[in-house]
PDB file of N, CA and C in Angstrom:
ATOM      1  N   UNK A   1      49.955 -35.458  30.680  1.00  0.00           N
ATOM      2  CA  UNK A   1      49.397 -35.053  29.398  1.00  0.00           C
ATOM      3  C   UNK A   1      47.884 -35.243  29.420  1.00  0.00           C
ATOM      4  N   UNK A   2      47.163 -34.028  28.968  1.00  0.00           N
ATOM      5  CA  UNK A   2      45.672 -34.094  28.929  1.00  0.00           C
ATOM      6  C   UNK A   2      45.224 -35.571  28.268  1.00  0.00           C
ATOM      7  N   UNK A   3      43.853 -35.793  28.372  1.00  0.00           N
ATOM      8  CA  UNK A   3      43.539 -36.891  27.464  1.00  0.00           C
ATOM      9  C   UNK A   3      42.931 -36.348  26.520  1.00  0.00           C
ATOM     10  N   UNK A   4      43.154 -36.814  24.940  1.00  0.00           N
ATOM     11  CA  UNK A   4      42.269 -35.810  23.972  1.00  0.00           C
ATOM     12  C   UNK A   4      40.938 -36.407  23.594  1.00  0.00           C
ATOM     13  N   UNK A   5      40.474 -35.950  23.259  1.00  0.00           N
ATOM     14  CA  UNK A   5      38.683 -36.305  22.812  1.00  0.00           C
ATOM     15  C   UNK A   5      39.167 -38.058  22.147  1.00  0.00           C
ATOM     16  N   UNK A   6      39.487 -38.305  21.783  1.00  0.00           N
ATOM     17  CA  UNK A   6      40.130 -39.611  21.047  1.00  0.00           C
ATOM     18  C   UNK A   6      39.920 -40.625  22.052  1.00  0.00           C
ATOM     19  N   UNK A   7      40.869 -40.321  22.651  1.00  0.00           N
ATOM     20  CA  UNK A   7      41.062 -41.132  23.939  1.00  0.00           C
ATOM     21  C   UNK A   7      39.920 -41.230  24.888  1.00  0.00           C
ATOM     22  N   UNK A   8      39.351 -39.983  25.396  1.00  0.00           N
ATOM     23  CA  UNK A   8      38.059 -40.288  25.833  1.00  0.00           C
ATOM     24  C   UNK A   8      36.994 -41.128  25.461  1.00  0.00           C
ATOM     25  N   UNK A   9      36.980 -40.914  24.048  1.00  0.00           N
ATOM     26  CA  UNK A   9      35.799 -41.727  23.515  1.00  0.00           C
ATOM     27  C   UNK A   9      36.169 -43.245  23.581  1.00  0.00           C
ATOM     28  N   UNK A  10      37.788 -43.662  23.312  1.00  0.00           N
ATOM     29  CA  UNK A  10      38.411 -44.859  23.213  1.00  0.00           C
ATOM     30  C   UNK A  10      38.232 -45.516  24.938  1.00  0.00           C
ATOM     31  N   UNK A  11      38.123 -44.736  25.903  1.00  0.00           N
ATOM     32  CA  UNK A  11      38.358 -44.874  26.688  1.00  0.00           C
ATOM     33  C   UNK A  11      36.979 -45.518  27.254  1.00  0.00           C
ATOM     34  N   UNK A  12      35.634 -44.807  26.935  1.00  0.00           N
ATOM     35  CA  UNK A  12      34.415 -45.214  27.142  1.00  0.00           C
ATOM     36  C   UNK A  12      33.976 -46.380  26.762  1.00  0.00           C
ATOM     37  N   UNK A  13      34.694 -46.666  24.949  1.00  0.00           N
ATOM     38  CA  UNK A  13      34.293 -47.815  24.334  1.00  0.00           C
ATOM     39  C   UNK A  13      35.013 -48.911  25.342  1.00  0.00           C
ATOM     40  N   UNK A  14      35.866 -48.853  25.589  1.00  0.00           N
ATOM     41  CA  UNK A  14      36.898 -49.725  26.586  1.00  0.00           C
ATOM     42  C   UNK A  14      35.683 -50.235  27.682  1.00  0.00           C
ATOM     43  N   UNK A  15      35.071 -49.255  28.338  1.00  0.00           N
ATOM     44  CA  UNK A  15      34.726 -49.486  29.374  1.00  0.00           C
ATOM     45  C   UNK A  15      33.043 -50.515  28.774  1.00  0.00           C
ATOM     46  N   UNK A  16      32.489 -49.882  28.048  1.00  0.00           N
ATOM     47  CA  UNK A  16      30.929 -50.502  27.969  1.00  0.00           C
ATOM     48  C   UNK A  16      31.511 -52.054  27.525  1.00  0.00           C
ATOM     49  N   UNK A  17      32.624 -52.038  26.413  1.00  0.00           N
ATOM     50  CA  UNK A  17      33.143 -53.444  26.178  1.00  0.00           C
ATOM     51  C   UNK A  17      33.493 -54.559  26.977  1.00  0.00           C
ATOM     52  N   UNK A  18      33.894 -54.305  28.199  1.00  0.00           N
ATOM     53  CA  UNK A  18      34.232 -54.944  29.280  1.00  0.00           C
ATOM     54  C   UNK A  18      32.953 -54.842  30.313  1.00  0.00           C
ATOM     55  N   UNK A  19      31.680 -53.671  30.185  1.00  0.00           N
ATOM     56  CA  UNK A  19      30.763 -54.245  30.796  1.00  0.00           C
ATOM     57  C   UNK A  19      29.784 -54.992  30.064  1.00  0.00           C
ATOM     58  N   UNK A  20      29.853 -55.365  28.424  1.00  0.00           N
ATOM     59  CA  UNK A  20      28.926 -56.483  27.681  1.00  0.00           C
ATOM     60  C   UNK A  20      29.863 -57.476  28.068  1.00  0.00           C
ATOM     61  N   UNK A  21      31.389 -57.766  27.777  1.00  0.00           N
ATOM     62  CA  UNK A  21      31.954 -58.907  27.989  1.00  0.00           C
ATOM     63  C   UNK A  21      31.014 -59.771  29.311  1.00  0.00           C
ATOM     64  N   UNK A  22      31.127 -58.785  30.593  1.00  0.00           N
ATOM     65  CA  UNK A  22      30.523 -59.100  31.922  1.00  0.00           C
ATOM     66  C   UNK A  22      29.264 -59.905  31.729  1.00  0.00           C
ATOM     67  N   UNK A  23      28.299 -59.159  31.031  1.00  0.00           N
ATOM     68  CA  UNK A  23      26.668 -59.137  30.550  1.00  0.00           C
ATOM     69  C   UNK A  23      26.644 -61.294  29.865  1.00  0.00           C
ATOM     70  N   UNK A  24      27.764 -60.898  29.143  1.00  0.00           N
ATOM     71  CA  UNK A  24      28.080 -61.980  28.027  1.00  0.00           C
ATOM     72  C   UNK A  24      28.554 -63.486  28.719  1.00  0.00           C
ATOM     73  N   UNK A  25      28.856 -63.106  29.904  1.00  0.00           N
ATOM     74  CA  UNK A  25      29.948 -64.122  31.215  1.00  0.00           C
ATOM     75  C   UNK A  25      28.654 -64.686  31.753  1.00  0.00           C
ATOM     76  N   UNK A  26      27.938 -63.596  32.428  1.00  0.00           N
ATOM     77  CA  UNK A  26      26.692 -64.043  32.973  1.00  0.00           C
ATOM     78  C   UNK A  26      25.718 -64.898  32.468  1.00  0.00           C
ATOM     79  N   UNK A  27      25.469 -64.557  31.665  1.00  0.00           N
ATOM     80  CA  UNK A  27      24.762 -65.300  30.256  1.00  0.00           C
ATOM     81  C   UNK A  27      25.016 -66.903  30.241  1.00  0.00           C
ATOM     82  N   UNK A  28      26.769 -67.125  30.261  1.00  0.00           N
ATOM     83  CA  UNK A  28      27.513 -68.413  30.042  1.00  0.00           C
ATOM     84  C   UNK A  28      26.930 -69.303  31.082  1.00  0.00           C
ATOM     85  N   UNK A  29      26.859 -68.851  32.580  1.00  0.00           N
ATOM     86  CA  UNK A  29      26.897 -69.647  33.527  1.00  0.00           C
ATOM     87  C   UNK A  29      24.997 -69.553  33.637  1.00  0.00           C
ATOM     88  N   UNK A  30      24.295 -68.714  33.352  1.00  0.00           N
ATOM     89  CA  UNK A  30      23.050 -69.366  33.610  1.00  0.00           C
ATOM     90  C   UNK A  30      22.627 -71.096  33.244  1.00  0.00           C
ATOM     91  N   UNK A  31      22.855 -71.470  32.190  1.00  0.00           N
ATOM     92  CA  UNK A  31      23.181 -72.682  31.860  1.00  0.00           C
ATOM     93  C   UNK A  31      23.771 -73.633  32.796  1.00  0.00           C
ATOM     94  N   UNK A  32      24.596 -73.094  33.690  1.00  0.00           N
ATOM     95  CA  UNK A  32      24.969 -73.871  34.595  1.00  0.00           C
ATOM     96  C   UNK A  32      24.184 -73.809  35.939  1.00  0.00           C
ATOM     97  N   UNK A  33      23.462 -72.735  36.427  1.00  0.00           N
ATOM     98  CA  UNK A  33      22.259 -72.447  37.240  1.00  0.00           C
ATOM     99  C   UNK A  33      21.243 -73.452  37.238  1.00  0.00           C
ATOM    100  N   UNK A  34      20.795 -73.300  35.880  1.00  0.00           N
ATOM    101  CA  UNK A  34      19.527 -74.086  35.467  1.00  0.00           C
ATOM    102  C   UNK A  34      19.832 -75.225  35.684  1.00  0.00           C
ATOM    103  N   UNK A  35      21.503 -75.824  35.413  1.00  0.00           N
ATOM    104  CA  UNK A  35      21.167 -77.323  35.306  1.00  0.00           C
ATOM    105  C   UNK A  35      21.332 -77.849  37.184  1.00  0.00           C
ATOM    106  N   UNK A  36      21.853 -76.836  37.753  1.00  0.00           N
ATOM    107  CA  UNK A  36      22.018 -77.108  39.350  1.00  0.00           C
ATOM    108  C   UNK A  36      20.672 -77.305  39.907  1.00  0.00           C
ATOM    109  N   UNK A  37      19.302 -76.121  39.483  1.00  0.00           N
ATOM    110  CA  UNK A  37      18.704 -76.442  39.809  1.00  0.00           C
ATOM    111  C   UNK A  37      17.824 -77.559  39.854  1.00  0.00           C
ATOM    112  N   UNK A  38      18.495 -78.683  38.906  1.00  0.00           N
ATOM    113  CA  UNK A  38      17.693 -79.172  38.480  1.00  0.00           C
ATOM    114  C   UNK A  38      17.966 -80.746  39.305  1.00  0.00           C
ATOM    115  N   UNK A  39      18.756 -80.548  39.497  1.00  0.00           N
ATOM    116  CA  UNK A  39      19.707 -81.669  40.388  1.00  0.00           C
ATOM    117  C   UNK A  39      19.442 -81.924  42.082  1.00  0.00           C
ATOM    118  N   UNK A  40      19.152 -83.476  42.481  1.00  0.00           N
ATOM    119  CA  UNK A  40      18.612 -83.467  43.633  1.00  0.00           C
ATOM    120  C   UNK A  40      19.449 -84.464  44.611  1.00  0.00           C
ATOM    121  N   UNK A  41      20.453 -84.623  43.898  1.00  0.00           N
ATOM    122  CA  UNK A  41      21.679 -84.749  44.744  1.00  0.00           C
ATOM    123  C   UNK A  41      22.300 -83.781  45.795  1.00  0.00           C
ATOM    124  N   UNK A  42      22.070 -84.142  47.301  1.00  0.00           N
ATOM    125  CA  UNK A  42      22.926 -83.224  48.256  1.00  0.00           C
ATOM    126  C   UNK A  42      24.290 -82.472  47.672  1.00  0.00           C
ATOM    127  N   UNK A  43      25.307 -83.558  47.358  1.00  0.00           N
ATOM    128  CA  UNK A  43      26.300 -83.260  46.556  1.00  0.00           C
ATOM    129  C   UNK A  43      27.034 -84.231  45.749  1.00  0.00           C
ATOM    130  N   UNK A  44      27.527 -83.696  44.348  1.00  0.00           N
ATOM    131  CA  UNK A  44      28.045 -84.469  43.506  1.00  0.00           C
ATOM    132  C   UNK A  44      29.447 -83.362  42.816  1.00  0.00           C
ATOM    133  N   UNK A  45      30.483 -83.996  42.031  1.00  0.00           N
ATOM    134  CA  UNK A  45      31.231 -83.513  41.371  1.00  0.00           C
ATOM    135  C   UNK A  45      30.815 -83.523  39.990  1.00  0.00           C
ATOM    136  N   UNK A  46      31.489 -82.247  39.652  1.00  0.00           N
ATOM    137  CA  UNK A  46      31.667 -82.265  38.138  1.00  0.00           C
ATOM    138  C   UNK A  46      32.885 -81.963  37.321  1.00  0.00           C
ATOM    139  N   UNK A  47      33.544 -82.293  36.613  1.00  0.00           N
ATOM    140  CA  UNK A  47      34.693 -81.795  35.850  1.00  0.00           C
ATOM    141  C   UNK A  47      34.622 -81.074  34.954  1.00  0.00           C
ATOM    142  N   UNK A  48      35.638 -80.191  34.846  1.00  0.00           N
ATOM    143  CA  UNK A  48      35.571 -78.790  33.838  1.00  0.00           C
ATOM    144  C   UNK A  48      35.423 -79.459  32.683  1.00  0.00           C
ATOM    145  N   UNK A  49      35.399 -80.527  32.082  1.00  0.00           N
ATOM    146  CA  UNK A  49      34.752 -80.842  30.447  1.00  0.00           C
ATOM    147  C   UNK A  49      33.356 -80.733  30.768  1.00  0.00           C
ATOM    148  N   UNK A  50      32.796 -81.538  32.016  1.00  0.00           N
ATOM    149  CA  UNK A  50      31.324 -81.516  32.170  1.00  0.00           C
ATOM    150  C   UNK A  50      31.259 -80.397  32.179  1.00  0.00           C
ATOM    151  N   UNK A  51      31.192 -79.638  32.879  1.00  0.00           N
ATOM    152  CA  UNK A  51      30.823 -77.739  33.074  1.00  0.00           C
ATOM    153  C   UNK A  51      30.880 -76.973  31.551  1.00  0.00           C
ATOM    154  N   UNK A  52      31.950 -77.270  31.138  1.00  0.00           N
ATOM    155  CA  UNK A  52      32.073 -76.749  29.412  1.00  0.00           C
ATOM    156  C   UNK A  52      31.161 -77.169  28.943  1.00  0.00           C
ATOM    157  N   UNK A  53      30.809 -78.322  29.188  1.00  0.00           N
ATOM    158  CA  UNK A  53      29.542 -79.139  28.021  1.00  0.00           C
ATOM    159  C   UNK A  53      28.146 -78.089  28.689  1.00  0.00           C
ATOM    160  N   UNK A  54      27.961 -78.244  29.773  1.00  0.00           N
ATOM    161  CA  UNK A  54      26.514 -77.431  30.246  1.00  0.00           C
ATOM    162  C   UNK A  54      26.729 -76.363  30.252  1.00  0.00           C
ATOM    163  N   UNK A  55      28.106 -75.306  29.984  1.00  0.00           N
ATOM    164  CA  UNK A  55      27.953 -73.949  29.517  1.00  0.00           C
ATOM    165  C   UNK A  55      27.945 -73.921  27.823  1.00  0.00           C
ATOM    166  N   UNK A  56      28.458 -74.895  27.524  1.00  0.00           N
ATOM    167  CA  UNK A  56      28.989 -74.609  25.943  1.00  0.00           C
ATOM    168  C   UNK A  56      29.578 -73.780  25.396  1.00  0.00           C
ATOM    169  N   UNK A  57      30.853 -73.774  26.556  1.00  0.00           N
ATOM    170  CA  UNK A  57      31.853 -72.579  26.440  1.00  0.00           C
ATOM    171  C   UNK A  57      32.871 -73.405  27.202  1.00  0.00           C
ATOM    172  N   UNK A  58      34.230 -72.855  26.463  1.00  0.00           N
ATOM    173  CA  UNK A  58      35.584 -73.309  27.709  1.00  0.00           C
ATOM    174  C   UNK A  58      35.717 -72.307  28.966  1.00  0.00           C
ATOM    175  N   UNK A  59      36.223 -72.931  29.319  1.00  0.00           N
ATOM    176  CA  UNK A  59      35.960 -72.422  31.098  1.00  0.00           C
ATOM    177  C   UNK A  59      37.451 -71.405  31.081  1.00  0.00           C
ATOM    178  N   UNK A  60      37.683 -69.933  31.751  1.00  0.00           N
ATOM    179  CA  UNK A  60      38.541 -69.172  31.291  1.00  0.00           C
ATOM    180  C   UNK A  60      39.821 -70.432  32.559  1.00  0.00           C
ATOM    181  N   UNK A  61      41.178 -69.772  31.649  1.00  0.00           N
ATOM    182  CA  UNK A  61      42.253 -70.251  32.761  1.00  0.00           C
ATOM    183  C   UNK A  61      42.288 -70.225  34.375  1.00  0.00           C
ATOM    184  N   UNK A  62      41.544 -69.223  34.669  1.00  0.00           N
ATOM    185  CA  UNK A  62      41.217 -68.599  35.632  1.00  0.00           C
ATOM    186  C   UNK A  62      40.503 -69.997  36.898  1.00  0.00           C
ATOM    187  N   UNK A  63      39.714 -70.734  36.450  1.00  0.00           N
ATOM    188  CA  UNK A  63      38.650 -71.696  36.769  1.00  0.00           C
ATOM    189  C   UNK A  63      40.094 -72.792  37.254  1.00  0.00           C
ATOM    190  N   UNK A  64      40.810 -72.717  37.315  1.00  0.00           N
ATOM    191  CA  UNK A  64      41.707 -73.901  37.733  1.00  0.00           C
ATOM    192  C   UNK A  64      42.261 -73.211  39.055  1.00  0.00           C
ATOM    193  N   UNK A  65      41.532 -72.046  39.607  1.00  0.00           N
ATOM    194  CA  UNK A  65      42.183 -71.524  40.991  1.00  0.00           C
ATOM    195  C   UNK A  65      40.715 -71.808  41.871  1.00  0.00           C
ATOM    196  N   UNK A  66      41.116 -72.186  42.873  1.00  0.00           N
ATOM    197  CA  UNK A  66      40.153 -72.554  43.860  1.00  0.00           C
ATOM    198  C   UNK A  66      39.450 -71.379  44.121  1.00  0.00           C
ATOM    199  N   UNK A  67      40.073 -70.143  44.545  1.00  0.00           N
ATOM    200  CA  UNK A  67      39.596 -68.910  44.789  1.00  0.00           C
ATOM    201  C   UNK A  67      38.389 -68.246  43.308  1.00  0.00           C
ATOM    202  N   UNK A  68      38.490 -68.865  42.481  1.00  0.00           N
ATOM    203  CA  UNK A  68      37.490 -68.157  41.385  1.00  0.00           C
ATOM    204  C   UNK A  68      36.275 -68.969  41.493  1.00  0.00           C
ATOM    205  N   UNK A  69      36.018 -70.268  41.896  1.00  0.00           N
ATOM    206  CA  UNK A  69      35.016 -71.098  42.230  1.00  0.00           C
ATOM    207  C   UNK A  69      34.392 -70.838  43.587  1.00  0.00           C
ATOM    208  N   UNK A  70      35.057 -70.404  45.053  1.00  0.00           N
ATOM    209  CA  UNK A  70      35.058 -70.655  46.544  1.00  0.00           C
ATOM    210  C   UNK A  70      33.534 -69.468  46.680  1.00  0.00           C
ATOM    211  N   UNK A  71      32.570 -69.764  46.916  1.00  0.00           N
ATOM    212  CA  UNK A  71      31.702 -68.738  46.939  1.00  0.00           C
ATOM    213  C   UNK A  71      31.483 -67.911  48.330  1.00  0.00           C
ATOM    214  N   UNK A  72      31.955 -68.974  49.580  1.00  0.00           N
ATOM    215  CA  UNK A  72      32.098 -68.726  50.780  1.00  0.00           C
ATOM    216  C   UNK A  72      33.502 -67.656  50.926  1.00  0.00           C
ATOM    217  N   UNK A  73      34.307 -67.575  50.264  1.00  0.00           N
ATOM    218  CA  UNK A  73      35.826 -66.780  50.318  1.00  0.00           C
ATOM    219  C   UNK A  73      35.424 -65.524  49.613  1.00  0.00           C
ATOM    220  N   UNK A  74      35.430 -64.670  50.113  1.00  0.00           N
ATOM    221  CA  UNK A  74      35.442 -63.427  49.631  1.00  0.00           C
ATOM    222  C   UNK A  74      33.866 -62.850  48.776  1.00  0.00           C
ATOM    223  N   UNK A  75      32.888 -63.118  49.605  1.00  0.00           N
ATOM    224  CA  UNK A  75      30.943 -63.224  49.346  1.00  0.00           C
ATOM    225  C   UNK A  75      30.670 -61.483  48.507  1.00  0.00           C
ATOM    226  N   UNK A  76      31.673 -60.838  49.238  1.00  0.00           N
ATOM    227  CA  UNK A  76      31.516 -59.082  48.756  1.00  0.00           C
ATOM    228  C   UNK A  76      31.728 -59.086  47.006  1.00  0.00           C
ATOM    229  N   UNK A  77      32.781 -60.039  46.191  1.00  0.00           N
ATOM    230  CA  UNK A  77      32.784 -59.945  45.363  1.00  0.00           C
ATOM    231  C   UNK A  77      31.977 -60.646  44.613  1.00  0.00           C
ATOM    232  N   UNK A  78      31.116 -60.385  43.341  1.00  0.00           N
ATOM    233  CA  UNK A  78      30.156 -60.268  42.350  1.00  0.00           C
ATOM    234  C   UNK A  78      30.414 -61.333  41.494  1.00  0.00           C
ATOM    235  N   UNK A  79      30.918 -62.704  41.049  1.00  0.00           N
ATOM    236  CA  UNK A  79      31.305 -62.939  40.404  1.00  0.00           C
ATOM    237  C   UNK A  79      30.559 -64.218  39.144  1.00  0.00           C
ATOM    238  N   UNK A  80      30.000 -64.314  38.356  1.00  0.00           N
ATOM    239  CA  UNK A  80      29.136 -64.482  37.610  1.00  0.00           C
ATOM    240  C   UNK A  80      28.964 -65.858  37.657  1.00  0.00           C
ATOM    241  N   UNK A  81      29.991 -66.604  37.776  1.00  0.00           N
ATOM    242  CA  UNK A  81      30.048 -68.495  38.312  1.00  0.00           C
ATOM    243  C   UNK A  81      29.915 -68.635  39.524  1.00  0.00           C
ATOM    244  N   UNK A  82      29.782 -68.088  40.832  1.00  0.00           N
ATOM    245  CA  UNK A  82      29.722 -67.864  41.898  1.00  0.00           C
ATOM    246  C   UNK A  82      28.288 -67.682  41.716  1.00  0.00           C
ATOM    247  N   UNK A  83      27.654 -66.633  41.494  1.00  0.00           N
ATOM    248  CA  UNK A  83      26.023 -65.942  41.366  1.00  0.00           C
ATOM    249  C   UNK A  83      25.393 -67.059  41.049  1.00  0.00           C
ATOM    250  N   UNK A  84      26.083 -68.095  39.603  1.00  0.00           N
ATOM    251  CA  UNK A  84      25.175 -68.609  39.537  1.00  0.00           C
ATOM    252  C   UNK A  84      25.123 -70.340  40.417  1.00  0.00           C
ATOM    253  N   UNK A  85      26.164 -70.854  40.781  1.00  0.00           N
ATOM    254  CA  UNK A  85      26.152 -71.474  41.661  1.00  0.00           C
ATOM    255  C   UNK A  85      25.015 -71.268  43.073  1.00  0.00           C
ATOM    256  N   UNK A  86      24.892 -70.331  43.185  1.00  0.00           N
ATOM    257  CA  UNK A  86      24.382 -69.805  44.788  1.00  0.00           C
ATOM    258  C   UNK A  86      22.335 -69.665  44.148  1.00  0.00           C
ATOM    259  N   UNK A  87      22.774 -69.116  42.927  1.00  0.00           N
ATOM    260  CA  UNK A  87      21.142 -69.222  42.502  1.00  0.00           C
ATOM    261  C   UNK A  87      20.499 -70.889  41.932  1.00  0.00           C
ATOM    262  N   UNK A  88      21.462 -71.560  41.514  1.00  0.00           N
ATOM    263  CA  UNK A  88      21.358 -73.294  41.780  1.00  0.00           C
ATOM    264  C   UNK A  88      21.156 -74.052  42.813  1.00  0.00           C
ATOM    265  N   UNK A  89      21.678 -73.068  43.948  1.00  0.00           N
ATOM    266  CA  UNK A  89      21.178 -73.618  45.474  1.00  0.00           C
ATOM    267  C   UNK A  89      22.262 -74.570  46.101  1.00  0.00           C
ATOM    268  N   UNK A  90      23.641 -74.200  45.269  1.00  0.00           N
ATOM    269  CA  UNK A  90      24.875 -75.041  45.809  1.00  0.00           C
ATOM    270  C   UNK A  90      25.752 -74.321  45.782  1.00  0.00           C
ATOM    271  N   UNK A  91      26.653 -74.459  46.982  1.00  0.00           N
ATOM    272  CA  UNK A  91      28.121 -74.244  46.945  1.00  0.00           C
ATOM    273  C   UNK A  91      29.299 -74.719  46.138  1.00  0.00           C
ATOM    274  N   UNK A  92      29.782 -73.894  45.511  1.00  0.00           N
ATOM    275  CA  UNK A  92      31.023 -74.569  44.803  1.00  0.00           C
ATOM    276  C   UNK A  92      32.242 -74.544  45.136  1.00  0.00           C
ATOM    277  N   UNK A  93      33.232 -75.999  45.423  1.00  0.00           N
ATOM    278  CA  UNK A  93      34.632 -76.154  46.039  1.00  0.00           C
ATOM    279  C   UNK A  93      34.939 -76.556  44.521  1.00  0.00           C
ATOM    280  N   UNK A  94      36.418 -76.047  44.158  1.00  0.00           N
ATOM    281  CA  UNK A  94      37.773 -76.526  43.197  1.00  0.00           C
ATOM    282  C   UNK A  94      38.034 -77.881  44.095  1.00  0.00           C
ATOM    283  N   UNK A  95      37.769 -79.010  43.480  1.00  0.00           N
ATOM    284  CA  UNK A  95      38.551 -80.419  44.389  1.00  0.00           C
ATOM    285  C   UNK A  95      40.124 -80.038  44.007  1.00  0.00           C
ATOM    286  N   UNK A  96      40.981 -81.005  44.607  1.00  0.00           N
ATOM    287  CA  UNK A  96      42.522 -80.603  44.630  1.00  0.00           C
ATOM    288  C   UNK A  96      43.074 -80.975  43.676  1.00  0.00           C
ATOM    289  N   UNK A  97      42.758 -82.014  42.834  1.00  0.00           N
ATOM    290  CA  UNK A  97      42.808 -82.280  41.630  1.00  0.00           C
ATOM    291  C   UNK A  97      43.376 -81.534  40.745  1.00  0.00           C
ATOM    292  N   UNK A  98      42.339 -79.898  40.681  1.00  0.00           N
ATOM    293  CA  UNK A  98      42.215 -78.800  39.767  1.00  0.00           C
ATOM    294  C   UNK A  98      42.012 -78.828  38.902  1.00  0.00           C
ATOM    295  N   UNK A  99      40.874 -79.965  38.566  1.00  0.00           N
ATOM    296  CA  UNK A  99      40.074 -80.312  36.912  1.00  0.00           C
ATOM    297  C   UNK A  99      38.759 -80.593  37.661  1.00  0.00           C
ATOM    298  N   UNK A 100      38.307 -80.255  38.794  1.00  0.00           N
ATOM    299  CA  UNK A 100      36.920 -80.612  38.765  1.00  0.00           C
ATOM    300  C   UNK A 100      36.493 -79.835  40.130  1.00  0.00           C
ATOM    301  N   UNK A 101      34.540 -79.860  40.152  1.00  0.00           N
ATOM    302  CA  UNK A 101      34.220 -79.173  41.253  1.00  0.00           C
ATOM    303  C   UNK A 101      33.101 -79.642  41.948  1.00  0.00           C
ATOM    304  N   UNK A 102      33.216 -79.609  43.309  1.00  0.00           N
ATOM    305  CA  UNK A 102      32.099 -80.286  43.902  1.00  0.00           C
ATOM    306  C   UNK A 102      31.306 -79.536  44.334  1.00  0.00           C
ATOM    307  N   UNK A 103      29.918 -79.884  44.098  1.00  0.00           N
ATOM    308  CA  UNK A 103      28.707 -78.919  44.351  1.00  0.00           C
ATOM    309  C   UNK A 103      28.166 -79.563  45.836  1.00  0.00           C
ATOM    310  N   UNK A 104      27.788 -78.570  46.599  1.00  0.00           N
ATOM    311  CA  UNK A 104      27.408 -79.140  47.787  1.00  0.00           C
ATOM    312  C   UNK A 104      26.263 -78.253  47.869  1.00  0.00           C
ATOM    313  N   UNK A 105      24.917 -79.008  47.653  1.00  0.00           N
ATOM    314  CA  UNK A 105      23.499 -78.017  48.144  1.00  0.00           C
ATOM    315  C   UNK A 105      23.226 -77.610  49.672  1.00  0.00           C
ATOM    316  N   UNK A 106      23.268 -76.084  49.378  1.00  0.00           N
ATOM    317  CA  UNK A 106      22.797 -75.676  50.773  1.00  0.00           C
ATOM    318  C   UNK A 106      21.774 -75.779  50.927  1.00  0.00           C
ATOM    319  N   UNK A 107      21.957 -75.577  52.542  1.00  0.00           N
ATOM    320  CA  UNK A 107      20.802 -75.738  53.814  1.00  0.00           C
ATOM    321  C   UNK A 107      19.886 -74.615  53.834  1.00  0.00           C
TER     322      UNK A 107
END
């Protein structure tokens, strides 16, 4: 079935909405950039309450998988807590725990 003008337009709004959501994500974790950079510890942990507190946002469900933190696992994908980890000048590991993350400053 064709798509009708409706749907098209519904379809666009869909899309710019999910690229401000993106815009809006990015935004969250600069806060967490800034405070990496600011830090002169080789490496330290932090726990997802700490991270909430320096984004001032809850951290999505998502953040309790090692793979959404791992910046070294899969580098091709874009991902806005990743970006800003790497622009803080640290790597981020999920400890096994799965309530907290250790920043390790690169070389």
């Amino acid at each position: 079935m064709a798509k009708t003008a409706f749907d098209k337009i519904k379809s666009g709004l869909d899309d710019a909405k999910a690229y401000l959501d993106g815009l809006r994500n990015m935004n969250d974790y600069d806060a967490l950039r800034d405070y990496l950079k600011q830090q002169k510890l080789p490496e330290f942990v932090l726990s997802f309450e700490q991270i909430e507190e320096i984004i001032d946002a809850a951290l999505p469900r998502a953040a309790q998988r090692a793979s959404w933190w791992e910046t070294l696992r899969s580098p091709q994908e874009k991902m806005p807590q990743r970006e800003a980890c790497l622009a803080g000048g640290y790597i981020a590991t999920r400890m096994a725990d799965g309530k907290s993350v250790r920043f390790k400053r690169m070389k």
